[in-house]
PDB file of N, CA and C in Angstrom:
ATOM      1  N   UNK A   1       0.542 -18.240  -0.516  1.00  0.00           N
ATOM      2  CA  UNK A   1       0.847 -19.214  -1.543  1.00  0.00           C
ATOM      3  C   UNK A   1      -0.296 -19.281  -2.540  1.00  0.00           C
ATOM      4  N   UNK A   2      -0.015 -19.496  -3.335  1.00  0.00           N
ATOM      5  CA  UNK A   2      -0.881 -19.692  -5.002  1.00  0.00           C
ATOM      6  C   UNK A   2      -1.233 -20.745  -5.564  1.00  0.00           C
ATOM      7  N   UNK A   3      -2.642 -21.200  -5.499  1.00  0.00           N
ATOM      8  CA  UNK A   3      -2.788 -22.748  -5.749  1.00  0.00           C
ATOM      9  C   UNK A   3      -2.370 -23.300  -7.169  1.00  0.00           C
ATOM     10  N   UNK A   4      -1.821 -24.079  -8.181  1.00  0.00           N
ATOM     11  CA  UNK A   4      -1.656 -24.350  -9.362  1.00  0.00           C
ATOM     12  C   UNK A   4      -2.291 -24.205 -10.307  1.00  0.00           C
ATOM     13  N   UNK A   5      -3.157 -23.719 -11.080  1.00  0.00           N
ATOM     14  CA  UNK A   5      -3.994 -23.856 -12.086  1.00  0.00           C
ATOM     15  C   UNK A   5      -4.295 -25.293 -12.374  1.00  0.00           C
ATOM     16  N   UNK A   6      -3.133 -25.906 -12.822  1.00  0.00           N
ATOM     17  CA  UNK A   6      -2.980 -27.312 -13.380  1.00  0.00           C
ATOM     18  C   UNK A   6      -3.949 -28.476 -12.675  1.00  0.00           C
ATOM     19  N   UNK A   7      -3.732 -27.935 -11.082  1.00  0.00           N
ATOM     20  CA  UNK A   7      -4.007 -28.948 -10.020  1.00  0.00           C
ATOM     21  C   UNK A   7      -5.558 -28.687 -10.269  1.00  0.00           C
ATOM     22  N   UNK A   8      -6.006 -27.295  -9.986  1.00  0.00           N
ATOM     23  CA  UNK A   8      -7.048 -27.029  -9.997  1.00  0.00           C
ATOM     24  C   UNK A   8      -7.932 -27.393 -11.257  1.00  0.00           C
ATOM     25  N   UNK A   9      -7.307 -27.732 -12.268  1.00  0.00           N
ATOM     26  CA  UNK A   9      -8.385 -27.656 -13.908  1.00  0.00           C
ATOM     27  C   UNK A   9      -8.691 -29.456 -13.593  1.00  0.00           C
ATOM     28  N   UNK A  10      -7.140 -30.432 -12.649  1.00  0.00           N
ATOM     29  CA  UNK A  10      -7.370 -31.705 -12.814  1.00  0.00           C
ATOM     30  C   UNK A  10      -8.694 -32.474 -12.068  1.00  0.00           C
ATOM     31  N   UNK A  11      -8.761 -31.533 -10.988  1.00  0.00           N
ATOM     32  CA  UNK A  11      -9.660 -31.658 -10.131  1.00  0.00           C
ATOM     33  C   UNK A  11     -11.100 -31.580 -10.549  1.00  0.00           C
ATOM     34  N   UNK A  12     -11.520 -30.182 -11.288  1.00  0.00           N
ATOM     35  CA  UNK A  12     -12.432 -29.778 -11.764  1.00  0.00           C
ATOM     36  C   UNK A  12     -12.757 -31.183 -13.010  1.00  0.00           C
ATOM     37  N   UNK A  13     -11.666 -31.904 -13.570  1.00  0.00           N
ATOM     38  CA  UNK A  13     -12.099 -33.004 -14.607  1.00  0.00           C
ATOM     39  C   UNK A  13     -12.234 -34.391 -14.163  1.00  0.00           C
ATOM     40  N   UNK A  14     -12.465 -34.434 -12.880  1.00  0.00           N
ATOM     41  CA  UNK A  14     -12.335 -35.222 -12.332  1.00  0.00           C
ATOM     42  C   UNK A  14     -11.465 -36.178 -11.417  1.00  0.00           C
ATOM     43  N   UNK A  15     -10.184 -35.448 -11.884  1.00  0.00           N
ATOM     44  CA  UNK A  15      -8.964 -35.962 -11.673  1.00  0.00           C
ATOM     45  C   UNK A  15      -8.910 -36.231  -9.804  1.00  0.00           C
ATOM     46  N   UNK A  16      -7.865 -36.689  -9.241  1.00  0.00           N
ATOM     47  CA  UNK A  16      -7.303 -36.435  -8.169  1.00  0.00           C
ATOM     48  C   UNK A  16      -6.690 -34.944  -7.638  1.00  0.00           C
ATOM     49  N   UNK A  17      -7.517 -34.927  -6.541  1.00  0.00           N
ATOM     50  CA  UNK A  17      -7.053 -33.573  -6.219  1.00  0.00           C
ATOM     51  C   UNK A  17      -5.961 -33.820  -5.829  1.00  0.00           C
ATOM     52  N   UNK A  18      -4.704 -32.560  -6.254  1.00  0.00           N
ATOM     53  CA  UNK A  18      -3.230 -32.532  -5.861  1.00  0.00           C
ATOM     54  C   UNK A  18      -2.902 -31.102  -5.921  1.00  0.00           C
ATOM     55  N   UNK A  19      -2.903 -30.383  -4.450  1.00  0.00           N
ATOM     56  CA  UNK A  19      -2.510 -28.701  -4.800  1.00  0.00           C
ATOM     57  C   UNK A  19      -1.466 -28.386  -4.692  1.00  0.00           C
ATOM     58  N   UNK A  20      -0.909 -28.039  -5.910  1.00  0.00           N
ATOM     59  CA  UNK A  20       0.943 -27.128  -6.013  1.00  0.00           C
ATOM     60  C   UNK A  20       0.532 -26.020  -4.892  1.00  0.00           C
ATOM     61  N   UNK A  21       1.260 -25.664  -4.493  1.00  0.00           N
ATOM     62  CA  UNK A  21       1.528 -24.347  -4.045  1.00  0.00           C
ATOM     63  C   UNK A  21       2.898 -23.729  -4.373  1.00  0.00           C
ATOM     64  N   UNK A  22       2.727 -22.357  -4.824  1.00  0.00           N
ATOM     65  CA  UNK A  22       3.773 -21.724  -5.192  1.00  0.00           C
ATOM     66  C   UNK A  22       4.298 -20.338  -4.154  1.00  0.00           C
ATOM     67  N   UNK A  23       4.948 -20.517  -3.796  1.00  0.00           N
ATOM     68  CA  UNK A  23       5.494 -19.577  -3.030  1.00  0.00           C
ATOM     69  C   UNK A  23       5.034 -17.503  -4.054  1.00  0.00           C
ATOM     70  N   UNK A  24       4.383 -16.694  -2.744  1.00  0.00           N
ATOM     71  CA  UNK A  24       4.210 -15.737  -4.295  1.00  0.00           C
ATOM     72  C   UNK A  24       5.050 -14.664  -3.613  1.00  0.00           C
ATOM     73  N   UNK A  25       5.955 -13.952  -4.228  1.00  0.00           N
ATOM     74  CA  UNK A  25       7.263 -12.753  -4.430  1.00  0.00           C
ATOM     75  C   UNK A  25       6.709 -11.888  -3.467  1.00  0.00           C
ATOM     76  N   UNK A  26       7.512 -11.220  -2.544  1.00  0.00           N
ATOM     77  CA  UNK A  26       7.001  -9.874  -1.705  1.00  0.00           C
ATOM     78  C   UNK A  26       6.939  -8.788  -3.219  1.00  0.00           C
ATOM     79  N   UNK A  27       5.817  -7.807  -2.759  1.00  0.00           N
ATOM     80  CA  UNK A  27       5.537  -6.949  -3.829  1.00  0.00           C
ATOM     81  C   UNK A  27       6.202  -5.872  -3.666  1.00  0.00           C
ATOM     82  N   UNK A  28       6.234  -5.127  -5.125  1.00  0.00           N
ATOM     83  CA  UNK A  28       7.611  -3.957  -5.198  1.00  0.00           C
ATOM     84  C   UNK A  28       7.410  -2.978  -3.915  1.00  0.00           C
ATOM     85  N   UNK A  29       8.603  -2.536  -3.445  1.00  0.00           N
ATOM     86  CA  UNK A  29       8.879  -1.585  -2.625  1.00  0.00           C
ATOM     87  C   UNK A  29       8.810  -2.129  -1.152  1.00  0.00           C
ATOM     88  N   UNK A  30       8.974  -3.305  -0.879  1.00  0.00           N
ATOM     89  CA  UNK A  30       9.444  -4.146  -0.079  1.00  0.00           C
ATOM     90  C   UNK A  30      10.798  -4.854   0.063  1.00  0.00           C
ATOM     91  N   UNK A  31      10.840  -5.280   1.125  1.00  0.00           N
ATOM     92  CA  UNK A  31      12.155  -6.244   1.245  1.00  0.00           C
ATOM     93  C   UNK A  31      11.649  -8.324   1.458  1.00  0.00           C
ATOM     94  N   UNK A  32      12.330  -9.035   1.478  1.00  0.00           N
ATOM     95  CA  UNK A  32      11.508 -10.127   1.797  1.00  0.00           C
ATOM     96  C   UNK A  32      11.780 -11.117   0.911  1.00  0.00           C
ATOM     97  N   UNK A  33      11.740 -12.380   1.494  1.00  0.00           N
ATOM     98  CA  UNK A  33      11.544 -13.250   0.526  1.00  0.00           C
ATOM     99  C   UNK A  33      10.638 -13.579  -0.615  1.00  0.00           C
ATOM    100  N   UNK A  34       9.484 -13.803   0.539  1.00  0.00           N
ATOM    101  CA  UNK A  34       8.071 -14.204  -0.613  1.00  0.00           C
ATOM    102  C   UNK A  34       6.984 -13.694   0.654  1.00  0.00           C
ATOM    103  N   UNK A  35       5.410 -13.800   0.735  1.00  0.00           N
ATOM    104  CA  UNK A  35       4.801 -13.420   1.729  1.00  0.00           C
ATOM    105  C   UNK A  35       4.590 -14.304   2.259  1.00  0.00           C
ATOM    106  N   UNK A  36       4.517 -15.712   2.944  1.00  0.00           N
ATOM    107  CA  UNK A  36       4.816 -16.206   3.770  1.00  0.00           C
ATOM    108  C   UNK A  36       5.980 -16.258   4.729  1.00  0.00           C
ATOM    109  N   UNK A  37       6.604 -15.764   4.395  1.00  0.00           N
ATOM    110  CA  UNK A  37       8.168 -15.587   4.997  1.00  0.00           C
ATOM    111  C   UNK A  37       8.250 -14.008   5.617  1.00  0.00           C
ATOM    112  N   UNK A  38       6.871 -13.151   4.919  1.00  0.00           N
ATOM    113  CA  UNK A  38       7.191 -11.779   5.799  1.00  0.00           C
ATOM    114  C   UNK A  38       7.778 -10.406   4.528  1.00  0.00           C
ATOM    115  N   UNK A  39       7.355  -9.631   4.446  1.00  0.00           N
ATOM    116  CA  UNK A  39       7.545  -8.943   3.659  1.00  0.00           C
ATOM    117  C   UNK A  39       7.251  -7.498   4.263  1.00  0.00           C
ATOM    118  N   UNK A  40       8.313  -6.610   4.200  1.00  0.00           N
ATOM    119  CA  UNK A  40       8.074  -5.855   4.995  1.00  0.00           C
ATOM    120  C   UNK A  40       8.763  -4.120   4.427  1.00  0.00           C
ATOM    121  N   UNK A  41       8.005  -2.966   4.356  1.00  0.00           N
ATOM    122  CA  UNK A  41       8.542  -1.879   3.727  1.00  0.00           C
ATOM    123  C   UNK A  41       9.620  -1.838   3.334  1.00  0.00           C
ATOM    124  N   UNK A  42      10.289  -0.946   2.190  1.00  0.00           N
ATOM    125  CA  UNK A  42      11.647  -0.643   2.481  1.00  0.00           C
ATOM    126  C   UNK A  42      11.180   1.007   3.410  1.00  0.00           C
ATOM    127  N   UNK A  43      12.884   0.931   3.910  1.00  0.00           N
ATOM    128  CA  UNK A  43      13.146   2.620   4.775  1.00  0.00           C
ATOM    129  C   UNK A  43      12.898   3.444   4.152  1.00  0.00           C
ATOM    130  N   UNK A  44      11.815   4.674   4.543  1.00  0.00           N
ATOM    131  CA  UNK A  44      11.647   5.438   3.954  1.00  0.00           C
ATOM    132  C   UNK A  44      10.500   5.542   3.744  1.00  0.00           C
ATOM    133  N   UNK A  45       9.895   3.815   3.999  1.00  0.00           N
ATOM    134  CA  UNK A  45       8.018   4.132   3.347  1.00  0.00           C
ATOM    135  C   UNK A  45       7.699   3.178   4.684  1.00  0.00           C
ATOM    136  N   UNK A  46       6.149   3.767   5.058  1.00  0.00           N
ATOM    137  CA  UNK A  46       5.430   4.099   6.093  1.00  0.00           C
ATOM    138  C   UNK A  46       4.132   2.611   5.250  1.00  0.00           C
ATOM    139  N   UNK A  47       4.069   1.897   6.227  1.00  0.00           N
ATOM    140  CA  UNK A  47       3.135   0.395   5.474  1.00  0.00           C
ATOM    141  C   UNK A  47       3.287  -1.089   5.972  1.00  0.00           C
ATOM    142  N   UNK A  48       1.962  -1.882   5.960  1.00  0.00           N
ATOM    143  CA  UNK A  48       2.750  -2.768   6.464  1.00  0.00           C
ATOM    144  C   UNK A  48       1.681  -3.962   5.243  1.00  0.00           C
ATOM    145  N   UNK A  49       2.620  -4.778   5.340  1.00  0.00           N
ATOM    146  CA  UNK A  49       1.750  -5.894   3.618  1.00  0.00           C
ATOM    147  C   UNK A  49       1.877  -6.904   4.974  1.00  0.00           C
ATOM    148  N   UNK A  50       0.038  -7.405   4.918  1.00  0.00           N
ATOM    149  CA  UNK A  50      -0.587  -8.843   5.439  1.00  0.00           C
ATOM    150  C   UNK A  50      -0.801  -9.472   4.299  1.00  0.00           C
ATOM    151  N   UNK A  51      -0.541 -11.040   4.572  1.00  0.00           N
ATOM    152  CA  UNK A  51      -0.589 -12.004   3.807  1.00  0.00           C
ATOM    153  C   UNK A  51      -1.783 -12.465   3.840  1.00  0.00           C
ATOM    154  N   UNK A  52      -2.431 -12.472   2.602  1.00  0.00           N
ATOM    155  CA  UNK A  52      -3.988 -13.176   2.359  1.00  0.00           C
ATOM    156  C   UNK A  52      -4.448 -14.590   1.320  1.00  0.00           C
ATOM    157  N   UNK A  53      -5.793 -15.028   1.465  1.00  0.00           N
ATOM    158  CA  UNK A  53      -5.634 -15.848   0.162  1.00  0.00           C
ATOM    159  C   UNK A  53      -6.357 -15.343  -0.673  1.00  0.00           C
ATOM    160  N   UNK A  54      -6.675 -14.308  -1.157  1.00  0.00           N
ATOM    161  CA  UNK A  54      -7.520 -13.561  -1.842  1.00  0.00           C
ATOM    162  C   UNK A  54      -6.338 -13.214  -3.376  1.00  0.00           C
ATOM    163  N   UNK A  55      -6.852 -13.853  -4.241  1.00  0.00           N
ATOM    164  CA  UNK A  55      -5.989 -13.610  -5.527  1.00  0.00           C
ATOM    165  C   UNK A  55      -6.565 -12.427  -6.016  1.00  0.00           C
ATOM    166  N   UNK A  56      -5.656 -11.334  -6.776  1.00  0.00           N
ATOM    167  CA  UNK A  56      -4.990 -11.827  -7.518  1.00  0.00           C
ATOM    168  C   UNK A  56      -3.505 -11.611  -6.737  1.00  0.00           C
ATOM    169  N   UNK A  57      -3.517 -10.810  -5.928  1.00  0.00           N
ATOM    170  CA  UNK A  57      -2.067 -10.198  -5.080  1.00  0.00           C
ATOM    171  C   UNK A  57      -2.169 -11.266  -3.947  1.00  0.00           C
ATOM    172  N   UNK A  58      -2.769 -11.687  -3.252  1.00  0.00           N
ATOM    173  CA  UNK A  58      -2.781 -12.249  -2.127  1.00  0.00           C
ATOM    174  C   UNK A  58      -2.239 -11.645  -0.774  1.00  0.00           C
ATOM    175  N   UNK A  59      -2.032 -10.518  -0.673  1.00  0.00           N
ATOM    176  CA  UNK A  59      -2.059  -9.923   0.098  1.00  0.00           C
ATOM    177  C   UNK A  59      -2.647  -8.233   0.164  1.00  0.00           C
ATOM    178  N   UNK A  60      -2.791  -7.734   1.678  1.00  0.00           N
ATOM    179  CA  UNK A  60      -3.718  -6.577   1.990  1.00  0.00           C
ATOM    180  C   UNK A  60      -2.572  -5.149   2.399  1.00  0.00           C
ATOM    181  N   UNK A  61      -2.489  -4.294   2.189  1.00  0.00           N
ATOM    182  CA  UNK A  61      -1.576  -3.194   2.610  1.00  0.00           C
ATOM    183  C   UNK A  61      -0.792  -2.445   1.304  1.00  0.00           C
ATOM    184  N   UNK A  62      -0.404  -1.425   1.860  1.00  0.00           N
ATOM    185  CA  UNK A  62       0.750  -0.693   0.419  1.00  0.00           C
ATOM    186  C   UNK A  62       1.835   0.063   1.876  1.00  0.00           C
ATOM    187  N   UNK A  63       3.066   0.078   0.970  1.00  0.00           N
ATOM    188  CA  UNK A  63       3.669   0.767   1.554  1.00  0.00           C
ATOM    189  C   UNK A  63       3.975   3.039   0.549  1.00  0.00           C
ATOM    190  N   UNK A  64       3.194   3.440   1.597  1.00  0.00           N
ATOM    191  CA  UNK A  64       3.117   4.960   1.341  1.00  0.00           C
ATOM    192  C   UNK A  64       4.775   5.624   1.386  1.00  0.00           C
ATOM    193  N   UNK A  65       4.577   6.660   0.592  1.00  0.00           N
ATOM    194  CA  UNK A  65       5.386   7.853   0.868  1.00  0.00           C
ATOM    195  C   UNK A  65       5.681   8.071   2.130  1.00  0.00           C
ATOM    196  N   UNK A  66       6.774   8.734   2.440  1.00  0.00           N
ATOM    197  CA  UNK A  66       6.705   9.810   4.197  1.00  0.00           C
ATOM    198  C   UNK A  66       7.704  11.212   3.133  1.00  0.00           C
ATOM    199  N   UNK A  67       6.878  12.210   3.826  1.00  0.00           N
ATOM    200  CA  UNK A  67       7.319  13.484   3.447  1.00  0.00           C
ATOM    201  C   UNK A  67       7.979  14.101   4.183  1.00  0.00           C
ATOM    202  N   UNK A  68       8.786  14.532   3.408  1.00  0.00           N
ATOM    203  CA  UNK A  68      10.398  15.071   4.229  1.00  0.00           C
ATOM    204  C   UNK A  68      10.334  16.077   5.244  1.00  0.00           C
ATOM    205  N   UNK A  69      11.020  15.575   6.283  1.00  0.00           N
ATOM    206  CA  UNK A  69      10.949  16.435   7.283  1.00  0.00           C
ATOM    207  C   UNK A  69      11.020  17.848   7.299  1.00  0.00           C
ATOM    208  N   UNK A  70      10.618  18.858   8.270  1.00  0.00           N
ATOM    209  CA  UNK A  70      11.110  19.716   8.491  1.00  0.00           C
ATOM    210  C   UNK A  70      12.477  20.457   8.349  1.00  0.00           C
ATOM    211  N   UNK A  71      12.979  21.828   7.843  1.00  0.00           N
ATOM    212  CA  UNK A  71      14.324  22.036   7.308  1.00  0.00           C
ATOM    213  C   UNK A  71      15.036  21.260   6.128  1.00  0.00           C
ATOM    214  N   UNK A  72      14.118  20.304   5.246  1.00  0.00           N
ATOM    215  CA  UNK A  72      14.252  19.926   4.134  1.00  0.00           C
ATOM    216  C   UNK A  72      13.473  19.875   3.288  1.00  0.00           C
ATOM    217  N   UNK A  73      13.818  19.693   1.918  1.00  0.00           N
ATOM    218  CA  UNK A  73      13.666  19.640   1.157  1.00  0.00           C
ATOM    219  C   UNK A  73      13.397  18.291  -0.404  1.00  0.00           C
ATOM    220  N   UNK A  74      12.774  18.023  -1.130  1.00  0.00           N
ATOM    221  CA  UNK A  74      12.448  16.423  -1.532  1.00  0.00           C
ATOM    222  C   UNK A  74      11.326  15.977  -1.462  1.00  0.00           C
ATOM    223  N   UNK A  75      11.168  14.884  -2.984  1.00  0.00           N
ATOM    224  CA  UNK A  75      10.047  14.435  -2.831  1.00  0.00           C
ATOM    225  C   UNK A  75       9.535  13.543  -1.825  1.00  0.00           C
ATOM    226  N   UNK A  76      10.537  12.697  -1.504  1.00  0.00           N
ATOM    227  CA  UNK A  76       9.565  12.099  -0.311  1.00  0.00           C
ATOM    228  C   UNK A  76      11.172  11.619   0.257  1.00  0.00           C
ATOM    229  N   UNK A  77      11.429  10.869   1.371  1.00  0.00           N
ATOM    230  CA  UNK A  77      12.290  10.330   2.300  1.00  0.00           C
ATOM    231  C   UNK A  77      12.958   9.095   1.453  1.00  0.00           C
ATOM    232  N   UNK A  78      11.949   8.230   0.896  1.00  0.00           N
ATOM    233  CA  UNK A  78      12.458   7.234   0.264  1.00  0.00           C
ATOM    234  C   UNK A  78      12.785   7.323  -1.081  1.00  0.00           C
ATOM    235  N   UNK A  79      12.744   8.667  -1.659  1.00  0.00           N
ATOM    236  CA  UNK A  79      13.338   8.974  -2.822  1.00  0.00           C
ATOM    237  C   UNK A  79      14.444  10.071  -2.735  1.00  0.00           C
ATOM    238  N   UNK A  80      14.523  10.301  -1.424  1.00  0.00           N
ATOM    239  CA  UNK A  80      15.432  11.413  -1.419  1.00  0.00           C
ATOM    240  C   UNK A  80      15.612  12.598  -0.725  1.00  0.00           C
ATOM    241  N   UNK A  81      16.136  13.728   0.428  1.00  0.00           N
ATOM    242  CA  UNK A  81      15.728  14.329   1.299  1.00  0.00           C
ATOM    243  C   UNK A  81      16.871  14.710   1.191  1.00  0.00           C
ATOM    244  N   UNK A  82      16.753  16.827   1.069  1.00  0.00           N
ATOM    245  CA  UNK A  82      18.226  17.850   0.921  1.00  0.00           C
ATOM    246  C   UNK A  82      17.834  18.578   2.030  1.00  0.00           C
ATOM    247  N   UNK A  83      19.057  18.556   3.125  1.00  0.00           N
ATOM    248  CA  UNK A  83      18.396  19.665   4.088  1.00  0.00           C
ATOM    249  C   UNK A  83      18.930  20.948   3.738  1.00  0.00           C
ATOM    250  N   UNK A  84      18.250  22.038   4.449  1.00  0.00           N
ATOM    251  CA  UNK A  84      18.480  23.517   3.948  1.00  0.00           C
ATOM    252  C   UNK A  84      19.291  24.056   4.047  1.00  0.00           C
ATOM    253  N   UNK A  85      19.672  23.552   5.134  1.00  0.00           N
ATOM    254  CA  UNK A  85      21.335  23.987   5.706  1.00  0.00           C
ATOM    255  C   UNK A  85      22.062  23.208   5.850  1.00  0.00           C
ATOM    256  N   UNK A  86      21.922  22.689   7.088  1.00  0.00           N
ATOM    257  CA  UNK A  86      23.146  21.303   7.055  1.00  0.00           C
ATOM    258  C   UNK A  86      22.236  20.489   7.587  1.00  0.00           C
ATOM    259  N   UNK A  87      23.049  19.252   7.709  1.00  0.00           N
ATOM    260  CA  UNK A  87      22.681  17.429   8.209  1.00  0.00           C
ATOM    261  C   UNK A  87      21.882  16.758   7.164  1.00  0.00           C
ATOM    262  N   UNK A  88      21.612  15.708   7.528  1.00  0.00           N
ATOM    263  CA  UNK A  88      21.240  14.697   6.589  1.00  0.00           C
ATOM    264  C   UNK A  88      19.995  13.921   7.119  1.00  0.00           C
ATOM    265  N   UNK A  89      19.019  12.948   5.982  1.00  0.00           N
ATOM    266  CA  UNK A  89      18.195  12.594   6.286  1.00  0.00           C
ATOM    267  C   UNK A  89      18.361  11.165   5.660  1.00  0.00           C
ATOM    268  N   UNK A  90      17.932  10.075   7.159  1.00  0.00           N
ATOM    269  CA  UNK A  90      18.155   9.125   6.927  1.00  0.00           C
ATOM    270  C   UNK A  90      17.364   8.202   6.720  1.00  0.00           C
ATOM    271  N   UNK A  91      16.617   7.378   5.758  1.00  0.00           N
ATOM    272  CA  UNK A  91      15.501   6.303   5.611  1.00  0.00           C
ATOM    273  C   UNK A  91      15.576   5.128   7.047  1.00  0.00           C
ATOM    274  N   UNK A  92      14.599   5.053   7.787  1.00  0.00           N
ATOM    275  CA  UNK A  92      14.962   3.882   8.650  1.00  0.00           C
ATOM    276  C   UNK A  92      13.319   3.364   8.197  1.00  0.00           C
ATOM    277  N   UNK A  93      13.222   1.996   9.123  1.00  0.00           N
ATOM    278  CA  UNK A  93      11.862   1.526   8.917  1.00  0.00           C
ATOM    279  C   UNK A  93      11.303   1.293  10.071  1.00  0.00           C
ATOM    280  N   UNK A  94      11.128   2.393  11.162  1.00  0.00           N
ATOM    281  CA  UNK A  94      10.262   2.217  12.362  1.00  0.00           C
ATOM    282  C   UNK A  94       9.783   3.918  12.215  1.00  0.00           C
ATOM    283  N   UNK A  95       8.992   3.978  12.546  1.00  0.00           N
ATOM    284  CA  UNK A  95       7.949   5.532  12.316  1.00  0.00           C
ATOM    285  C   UNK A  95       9.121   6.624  13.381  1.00  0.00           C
ATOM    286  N   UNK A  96       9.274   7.894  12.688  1.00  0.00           N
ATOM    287  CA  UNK A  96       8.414   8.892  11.708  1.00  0.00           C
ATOM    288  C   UNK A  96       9.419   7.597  10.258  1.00  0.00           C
ATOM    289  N   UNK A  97       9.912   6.850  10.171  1.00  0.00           N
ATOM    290  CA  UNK A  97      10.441   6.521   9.104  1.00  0.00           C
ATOM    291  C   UNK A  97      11.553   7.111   8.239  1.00  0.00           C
ATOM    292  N   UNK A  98      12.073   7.836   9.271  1.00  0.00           N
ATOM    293  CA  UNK A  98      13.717   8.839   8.822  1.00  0.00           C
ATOM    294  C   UNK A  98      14.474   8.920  10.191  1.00  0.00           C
ATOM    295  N   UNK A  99      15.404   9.574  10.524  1.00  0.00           N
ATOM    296  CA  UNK A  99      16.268  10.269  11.309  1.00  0.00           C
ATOM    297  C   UNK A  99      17.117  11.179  10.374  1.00  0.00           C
ATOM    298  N   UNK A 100      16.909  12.724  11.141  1.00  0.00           N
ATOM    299  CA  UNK A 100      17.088  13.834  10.576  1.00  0.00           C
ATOM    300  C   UNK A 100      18.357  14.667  11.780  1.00  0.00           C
ATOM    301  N   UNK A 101      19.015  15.436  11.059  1.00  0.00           N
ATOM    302  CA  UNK A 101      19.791  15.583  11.363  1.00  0.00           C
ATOM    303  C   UNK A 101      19.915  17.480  11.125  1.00  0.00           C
ATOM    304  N   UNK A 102      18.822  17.488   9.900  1.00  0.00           N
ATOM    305  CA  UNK A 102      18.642  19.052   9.563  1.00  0.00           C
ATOM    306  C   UNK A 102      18.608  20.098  10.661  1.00  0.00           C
ATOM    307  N   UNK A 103      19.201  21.023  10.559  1.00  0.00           N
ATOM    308  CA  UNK A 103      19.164  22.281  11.097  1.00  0.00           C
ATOM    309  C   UNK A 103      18.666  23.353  10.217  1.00  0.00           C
TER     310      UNK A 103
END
């Protein structure tokens, strides 16, 4: 959560301290509400986002690439995966972070 500016400038003038907190957005290439609530890769990418109070993101982690399996072909799993011959490649979100099907 994200303290208010507002609260914070009233304080600093003497005012009564009163802290907004704002709920802050899971960051791109996640799923999730906001990061208190948990924010967690999409399928396909290999990462895990901890929630911090350290602005300006407030949280620690990225979610990476995973490179396409064996007998395929593609830039990465979560953008896309052609196998050489047959079967298919599927984004999940528990490690290797696909199920493959290539032959």
């Amino acid at each position: 959560f994200a303290a208010d500016g507002a609260a914070l400038q009233a304080c600093a003038a003497g005012g009564a301290l009163t802290i907004q907190c704002t709920a802050v957005a899971c960051p791109v290439f996640t799923s999730g509400y906001n990061l208190a609530s948990g924010c967690k890769c999409l399928p396909g990418l290999n990462g895990t986002i901890v929630p911090t109070t350290v602005a300006p993101s407030y949280y620690n982690g990225i979610c990476s690439q995973v490179p396409c399996p064996a007998n395929s072909r593609g830039a990465s799993v979560f953008s896309g995966c052609t196998c050489n011959t047959n079967g298919a490649v599927t984004p999940t979100t528990t490690a290797p972070f696909y199920v493959s099907t290539c032959t």
